[in-house]
N, C-alpha and C. Protein backbone atom coordinates (compact mmCIF):
# COMPACT_ATOMS: atom_id res chain seq x y z
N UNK A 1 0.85 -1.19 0.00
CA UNK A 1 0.00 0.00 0.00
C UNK A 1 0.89 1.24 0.00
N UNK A 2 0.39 1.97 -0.97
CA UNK A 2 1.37 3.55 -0.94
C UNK A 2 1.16 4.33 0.07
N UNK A 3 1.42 5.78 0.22
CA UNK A 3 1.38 6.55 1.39
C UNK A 3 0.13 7.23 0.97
N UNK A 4 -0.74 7.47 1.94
CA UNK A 4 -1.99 8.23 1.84
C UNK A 4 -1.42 9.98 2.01
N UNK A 5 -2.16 10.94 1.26
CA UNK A 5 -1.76 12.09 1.02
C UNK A 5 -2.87 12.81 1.24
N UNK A 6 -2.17 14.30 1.58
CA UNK A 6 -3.43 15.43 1.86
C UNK A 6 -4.76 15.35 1.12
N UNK A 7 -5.42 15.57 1.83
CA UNK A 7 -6.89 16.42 0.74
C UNK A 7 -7.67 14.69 -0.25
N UNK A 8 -6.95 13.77 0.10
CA UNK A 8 -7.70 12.52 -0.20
C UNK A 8 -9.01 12.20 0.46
N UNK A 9 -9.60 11.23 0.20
CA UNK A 9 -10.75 10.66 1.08
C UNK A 9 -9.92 9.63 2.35
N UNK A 10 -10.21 9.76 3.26
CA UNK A 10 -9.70 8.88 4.20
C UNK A 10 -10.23 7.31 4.01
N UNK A 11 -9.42 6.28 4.19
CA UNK A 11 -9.86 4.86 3.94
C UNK A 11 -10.72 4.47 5.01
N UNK A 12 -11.95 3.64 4.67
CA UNK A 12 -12.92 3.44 5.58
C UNK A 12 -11.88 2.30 6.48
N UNK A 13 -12.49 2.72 8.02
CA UNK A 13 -12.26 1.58 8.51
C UNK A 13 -13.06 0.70 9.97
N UNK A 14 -12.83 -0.14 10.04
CA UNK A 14 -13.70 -0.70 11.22
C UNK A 14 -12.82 -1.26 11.79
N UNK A 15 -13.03 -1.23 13.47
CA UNK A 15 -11.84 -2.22 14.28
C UNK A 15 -12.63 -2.25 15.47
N UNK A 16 -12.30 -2.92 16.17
CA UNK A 16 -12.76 -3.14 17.80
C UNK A 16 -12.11 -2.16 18.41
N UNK A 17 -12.61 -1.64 20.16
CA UNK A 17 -11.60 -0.64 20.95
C UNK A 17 -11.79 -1.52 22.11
N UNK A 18 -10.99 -0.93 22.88
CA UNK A 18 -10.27 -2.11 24.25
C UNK A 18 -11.45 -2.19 24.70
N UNK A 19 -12.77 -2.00 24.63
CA UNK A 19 -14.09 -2.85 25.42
C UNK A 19 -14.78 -4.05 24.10
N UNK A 20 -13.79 -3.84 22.74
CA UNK A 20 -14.23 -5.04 22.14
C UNK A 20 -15.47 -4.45 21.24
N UNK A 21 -15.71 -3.15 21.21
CA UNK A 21 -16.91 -2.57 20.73
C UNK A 21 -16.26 -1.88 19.57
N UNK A 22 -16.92 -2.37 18.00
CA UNK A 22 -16.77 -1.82 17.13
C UNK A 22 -16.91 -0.37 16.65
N UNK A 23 -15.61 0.30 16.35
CA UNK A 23 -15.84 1.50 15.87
C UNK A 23 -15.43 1.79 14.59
N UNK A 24 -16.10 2.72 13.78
CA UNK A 24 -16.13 2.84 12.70
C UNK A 24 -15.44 4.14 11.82
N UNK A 25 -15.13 4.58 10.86
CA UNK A 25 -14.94 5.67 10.40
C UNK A 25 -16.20 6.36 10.44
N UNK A 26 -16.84 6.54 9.91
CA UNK A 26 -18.68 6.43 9.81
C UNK A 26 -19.32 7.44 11.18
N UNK A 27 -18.81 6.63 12.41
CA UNK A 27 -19.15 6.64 13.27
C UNK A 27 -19.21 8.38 13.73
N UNK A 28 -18.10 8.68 13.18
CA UNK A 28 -18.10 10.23 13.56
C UNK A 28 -18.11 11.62 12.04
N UNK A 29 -18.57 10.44 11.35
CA UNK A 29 -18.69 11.63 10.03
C UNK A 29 -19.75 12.80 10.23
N UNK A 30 -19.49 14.09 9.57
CA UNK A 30 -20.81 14.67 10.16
C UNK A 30 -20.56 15.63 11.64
N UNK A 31 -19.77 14.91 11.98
CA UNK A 31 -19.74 15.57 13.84
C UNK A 31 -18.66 15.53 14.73
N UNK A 32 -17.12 14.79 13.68
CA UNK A 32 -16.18 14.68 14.76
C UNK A 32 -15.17 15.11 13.47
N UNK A 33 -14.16 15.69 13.90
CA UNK A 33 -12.40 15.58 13.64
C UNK A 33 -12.09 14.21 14.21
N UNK A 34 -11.16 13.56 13.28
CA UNK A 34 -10.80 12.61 14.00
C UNK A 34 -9.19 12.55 14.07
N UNK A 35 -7.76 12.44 14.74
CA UNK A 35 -6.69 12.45 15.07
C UNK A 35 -6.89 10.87 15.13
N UNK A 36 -6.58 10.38 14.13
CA UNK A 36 -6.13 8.70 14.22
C UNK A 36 -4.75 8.37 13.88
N UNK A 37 -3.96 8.04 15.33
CA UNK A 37 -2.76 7.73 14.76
C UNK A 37 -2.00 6.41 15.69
N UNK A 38 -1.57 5.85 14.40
CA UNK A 38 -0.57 4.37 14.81
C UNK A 38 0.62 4.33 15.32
N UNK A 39 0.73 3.42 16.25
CA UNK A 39 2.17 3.27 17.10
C UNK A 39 2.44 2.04 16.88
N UNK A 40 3.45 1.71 17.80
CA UNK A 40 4.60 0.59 17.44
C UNK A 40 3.65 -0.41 18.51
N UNK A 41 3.59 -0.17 19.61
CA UNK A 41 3.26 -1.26 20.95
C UNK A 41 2.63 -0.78 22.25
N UNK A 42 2.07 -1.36 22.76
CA UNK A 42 1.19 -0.70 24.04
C UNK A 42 2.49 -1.16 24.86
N UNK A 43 2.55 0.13 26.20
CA UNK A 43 2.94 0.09 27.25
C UNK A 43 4.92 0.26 26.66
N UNK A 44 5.19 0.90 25.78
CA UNK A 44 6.80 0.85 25.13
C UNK A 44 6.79 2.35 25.24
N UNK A 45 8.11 2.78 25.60
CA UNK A 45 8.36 4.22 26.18
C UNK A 45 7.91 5.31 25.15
N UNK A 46 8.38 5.31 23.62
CA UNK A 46 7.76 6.26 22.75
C UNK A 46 6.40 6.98 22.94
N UNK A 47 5.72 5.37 22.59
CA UNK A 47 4.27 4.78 22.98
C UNK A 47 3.52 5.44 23.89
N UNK A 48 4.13 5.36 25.21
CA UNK A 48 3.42 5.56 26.43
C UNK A 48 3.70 6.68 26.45
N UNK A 49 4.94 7.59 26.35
CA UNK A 49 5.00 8.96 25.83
C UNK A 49 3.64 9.79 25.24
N UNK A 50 3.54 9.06 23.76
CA UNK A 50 2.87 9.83 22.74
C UNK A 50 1.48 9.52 23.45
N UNK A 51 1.05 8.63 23.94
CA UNK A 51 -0.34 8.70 24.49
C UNK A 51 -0.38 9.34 25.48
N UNK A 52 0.61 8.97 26.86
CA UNK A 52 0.03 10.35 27.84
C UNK A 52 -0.15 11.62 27.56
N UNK A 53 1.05 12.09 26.20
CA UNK A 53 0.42 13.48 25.56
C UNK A 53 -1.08 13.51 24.78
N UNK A 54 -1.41 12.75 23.78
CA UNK A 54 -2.66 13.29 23.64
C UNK A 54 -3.49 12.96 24.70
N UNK A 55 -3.45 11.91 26.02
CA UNK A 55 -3.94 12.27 26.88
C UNK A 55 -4.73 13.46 27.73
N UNK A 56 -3.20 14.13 27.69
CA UNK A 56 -3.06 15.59 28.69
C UNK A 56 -3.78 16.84 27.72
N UNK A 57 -4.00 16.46 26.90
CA UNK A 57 -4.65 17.04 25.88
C UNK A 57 -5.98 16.94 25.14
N UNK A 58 -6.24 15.79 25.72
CA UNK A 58 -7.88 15.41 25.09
C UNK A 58 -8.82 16.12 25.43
N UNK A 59 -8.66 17.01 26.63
CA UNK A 59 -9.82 18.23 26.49
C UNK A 59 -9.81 19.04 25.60
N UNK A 60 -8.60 19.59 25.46
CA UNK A 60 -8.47 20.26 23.97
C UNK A 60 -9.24 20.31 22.87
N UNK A 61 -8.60 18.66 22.85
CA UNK A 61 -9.20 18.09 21.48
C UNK A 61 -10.84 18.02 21.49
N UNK A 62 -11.38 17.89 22.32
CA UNK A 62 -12.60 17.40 22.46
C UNK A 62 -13.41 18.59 22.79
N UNK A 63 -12.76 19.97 23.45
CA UNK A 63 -13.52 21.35 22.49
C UNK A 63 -13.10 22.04 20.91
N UNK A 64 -12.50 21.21 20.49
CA UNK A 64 -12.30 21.53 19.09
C UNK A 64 -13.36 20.09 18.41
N UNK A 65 -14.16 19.69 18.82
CA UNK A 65 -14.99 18.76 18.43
C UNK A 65 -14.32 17.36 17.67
N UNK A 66 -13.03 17.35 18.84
CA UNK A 66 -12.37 16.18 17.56
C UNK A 66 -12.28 14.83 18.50
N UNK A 67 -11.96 13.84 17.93
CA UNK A 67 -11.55 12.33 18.77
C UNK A 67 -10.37 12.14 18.66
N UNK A 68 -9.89 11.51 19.86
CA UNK A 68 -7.96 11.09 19.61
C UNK A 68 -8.49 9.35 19.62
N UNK A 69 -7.64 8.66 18.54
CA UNK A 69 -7.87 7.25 18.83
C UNK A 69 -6.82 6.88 18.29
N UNK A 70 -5.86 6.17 18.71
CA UNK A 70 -4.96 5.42 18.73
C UNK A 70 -5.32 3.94 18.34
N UNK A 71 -4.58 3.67 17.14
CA UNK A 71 -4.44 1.94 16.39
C UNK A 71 -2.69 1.58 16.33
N UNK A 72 -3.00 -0.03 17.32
CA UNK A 72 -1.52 -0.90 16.96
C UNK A 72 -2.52 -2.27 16.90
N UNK A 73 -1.27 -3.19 16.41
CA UNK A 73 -1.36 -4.55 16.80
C UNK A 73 -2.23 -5.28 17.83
N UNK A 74 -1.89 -4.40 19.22
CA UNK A 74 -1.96 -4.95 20.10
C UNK A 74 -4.07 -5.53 20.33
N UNK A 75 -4.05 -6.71 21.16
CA UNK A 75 -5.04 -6.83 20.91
C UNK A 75 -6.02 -5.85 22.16
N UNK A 76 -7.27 -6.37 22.32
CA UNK A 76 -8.01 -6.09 23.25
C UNK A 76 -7.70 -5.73 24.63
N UNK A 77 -6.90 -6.86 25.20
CA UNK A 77 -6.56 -7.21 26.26
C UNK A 77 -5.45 -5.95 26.81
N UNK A 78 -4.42 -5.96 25.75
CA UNK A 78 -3.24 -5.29 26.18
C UNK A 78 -3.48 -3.66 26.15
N UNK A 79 -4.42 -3.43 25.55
CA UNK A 79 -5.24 -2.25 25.15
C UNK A 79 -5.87 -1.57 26.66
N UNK A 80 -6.77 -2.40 27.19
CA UNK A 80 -7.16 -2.14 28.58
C UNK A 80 -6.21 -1.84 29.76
N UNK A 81 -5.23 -2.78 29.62
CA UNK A 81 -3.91 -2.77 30.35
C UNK A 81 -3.25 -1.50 30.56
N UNK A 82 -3.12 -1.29 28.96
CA UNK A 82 -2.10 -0.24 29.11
C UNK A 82 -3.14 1.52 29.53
N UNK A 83 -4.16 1.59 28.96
CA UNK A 83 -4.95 2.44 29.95
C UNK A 83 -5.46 2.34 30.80
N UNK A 84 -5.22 1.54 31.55
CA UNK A 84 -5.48 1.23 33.09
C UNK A 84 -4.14 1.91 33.76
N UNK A 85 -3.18 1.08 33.33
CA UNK A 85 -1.34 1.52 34.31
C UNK A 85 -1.18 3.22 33.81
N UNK A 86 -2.22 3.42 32.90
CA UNK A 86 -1.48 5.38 32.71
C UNK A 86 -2.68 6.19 32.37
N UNK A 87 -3.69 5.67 32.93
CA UNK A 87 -4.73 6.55 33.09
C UNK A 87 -4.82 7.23 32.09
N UNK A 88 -4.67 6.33 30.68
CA UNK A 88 -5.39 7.32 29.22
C UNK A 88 -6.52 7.19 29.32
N UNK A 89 -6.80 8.86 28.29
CA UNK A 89 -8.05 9.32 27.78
C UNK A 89 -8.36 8.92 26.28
N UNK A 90 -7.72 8.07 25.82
CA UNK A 90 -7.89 7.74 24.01
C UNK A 90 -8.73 6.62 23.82
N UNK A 91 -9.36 6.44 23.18
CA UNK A 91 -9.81 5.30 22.40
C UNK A 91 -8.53 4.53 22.15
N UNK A 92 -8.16 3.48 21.57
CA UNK A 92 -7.66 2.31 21.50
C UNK A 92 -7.84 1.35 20.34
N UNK A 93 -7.20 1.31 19.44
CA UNK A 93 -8.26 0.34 18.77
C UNK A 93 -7.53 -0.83 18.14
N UNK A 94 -7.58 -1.90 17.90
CA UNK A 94 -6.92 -3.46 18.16
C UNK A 94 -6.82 -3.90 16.53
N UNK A 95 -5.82 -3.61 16.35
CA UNK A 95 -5.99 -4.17 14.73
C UNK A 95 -5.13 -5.35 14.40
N UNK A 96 -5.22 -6.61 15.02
CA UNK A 96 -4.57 -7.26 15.45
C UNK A 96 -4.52 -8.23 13.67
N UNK A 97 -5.38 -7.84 12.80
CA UNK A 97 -5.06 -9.04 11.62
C UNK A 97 -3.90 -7.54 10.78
N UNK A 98 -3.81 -6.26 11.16
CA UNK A 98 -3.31 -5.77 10.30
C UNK A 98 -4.02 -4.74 9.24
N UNK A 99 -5.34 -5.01 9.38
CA UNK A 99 -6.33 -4.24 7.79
C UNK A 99 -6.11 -2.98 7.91
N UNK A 100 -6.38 -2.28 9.18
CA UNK A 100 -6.30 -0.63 9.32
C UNK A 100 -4.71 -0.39 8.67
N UNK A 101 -3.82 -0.87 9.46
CA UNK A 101 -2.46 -0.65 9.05
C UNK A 101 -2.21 -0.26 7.95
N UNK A 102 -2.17 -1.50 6.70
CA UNK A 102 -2.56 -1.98 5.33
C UNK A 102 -3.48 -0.98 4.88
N UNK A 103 -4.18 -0.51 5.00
CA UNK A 103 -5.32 0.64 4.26
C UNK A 103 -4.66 1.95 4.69
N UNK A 104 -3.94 1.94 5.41
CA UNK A 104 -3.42 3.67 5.93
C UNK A 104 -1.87 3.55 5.50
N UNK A 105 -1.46 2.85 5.40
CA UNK A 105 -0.25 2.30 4.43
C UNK A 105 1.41 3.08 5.83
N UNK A 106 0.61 2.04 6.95
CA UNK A 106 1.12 2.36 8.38
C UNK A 106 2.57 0.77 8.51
N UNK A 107 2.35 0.13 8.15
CA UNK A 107 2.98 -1.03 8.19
C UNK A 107 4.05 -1.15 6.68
N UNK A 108 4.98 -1.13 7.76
CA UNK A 108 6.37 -0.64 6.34
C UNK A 108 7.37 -1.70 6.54
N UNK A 109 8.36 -2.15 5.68
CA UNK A 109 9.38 -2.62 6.06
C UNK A 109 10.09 -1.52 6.19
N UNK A 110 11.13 -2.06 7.48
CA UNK A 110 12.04 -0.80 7.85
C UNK A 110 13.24 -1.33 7.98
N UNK A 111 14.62 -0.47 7.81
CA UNK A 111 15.74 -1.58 7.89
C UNK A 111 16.38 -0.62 9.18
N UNK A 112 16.87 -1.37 10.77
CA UNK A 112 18.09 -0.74 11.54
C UNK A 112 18.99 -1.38 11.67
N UNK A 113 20.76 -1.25 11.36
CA UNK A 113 21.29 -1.80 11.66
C UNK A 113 21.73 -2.98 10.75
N UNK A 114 21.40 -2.57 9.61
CA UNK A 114 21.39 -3.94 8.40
C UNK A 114 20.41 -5.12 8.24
N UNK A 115 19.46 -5.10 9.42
CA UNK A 115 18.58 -5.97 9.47
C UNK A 115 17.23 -5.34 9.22
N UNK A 116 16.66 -6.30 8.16
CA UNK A 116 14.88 -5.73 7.86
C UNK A 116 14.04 -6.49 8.90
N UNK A 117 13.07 -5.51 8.95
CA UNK A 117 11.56 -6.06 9.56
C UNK A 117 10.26 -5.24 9.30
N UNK A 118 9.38 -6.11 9.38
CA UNK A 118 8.08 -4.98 9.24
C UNK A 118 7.81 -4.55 10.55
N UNK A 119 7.28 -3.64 10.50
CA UNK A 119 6.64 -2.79 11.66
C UNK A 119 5.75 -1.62 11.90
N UNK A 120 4.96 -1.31 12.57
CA UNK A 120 3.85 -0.22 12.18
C UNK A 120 5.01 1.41 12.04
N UNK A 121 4.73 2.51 11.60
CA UNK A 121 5.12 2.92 11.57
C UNK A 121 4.79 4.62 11.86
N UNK A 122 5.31 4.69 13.03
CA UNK A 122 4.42 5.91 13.79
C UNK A 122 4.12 6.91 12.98
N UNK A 123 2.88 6.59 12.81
CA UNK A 123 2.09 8.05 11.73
C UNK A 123 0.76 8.13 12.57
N UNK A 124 0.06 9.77 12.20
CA UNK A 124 -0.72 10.28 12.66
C UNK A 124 -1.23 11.06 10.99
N UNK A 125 -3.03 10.81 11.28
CA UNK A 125 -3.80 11.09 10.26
C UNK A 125 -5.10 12.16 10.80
N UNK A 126 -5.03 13.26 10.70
CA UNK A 126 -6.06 14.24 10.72
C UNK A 126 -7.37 13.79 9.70
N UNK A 127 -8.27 13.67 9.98
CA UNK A 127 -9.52 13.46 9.22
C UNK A 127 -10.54 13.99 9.67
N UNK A 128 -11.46 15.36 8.53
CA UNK A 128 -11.97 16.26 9.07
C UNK A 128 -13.58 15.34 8.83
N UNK A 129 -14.53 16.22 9.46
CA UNK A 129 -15.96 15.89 9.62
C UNK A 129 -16.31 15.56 8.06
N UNK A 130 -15.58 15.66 7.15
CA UNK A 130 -16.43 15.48 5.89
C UNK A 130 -15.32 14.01 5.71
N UNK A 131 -14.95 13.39 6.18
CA UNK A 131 -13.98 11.94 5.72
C UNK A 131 -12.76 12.27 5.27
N UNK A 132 -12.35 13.68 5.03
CA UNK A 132 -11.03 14.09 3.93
C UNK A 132 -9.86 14.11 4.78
N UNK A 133 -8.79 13.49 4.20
CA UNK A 133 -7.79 13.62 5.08
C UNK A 133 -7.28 15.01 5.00
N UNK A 134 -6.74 15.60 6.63
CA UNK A 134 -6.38 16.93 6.08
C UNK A 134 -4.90 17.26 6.50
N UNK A 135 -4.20 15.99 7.25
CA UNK A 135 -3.14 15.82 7.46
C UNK A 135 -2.68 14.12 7.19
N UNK A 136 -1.66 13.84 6.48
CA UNK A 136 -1.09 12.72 6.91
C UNK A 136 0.29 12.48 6.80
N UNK A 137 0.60 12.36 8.13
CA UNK A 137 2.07 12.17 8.67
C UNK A 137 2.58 10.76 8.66
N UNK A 138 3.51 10.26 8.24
CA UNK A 138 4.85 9.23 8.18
C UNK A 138 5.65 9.59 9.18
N UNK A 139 6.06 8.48 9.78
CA UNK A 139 7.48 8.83 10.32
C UNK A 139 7.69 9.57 11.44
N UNK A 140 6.58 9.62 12.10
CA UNK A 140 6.40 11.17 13.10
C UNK A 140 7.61 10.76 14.57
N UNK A 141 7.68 11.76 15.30
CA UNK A 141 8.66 11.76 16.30
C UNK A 141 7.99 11.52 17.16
N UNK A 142 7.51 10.93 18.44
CA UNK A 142 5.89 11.17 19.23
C UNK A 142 6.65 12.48 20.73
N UNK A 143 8.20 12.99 20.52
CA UNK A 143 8.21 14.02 21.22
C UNK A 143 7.78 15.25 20.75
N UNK A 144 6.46 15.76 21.28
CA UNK A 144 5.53 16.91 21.09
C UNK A 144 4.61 16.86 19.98
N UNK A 145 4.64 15.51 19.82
CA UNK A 145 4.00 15.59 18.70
C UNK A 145 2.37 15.27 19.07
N UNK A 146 1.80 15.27 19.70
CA UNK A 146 0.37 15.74 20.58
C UNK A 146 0.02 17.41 20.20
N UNK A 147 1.10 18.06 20.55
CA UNK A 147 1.20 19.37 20.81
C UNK A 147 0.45 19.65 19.38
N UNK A 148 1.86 19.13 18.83
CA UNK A 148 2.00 19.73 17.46
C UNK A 148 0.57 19.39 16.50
N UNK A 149 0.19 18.41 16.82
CA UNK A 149 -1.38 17.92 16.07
C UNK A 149 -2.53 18.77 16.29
N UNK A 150 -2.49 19.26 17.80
CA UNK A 150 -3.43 20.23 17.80
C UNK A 150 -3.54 21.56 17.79
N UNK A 151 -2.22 21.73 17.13
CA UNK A 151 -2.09 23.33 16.48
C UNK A 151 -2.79 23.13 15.26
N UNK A 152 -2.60 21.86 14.94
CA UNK A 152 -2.87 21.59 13.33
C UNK A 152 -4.55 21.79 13.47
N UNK A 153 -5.40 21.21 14.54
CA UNK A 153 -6.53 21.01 14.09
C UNK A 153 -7.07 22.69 14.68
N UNK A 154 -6.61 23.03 15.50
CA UNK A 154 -6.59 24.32 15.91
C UNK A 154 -6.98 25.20 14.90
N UNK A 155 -5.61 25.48 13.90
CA UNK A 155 -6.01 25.60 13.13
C UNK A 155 -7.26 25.52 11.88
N UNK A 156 -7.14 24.28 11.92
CA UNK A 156 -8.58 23.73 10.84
C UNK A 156 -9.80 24.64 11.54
N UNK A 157 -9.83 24.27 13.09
CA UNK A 157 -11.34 25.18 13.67
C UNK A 157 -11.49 26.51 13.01
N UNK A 158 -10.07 27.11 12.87
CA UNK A 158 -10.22 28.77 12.82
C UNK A 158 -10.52 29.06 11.56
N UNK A 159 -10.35 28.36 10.57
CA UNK A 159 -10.60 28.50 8.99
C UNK A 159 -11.93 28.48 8.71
């Protein structure tokens, strides 16, 4: 799958969230911003980083009428876990065969060290109330990068 780019339609998607309850793209068309972005592993320092920030931030987000939801691998289980031990505010969502990944073109081979592997690959996707993507990031750093997302949608409000 290639890299998804500005001003596209965002790829539909459906996944379970750590109570196992299907959520949808759909789900918030019409009425939400959505900040959907993929990490490497629940409870791994980047990880737990980049979520306690949009954490500390989900009020923010959520008077700018938007959702933070976070997609890895991880399943159900480890999902609950890890917002239980750090008291996140995100959705969660378990994409444990891979499809979200694969449709957001999040799962890359990567090479460190001379050795390849696949692996998700920390990106974050802005998707406004009409389905359009209005950001999509590769490669992201997850230091400040909470911050930095909701300047972005910040923005979008003020336009």
């Amino acid at each position: 799958m290639s890299q998804l780019e500005k001003n596209q339609e965002a790829p539909f998607f459906r996944a379970v969230n750590q109570h196992n309850k299907p959520v949808y793209l759909a789900d918030y068309q019409g009425e939400k911003n959505i900040v959907l972005y993929f990490y490497p592993k629940d409870d791994t320092p980047g990880c737990t980083i980049e979520a306690n920030d949009f954490t500390g931030l989900a009020e923010e987000f959520a008077a700018l009428d938007t959702v933070v939801i976070g997609v890895s691998k991880d399943d159900c289980e480890s999902h609950r876990a890890f917002i239980a031990k750090y008291g996140l505010n995100v959705q969660l969502l378990a994409d444990t065969d891979g499809t979200l990944c694969d449709s957001y073109g999040t799962w890359q081979e990567v090479e460190k060290d001379g050795v390849k592997k696949w692996k998700i690959v920390r990106s974050t996707f802005i998707i406004d109330k009409d389905g359009k993507l209005v950001e999509a990031m590769y490669g992201v750093n997850h230091e400040g990068h909470a911050q930095a997302v909701l300047d972005i949608v910040k923005g979008l409000a003020a336009a």
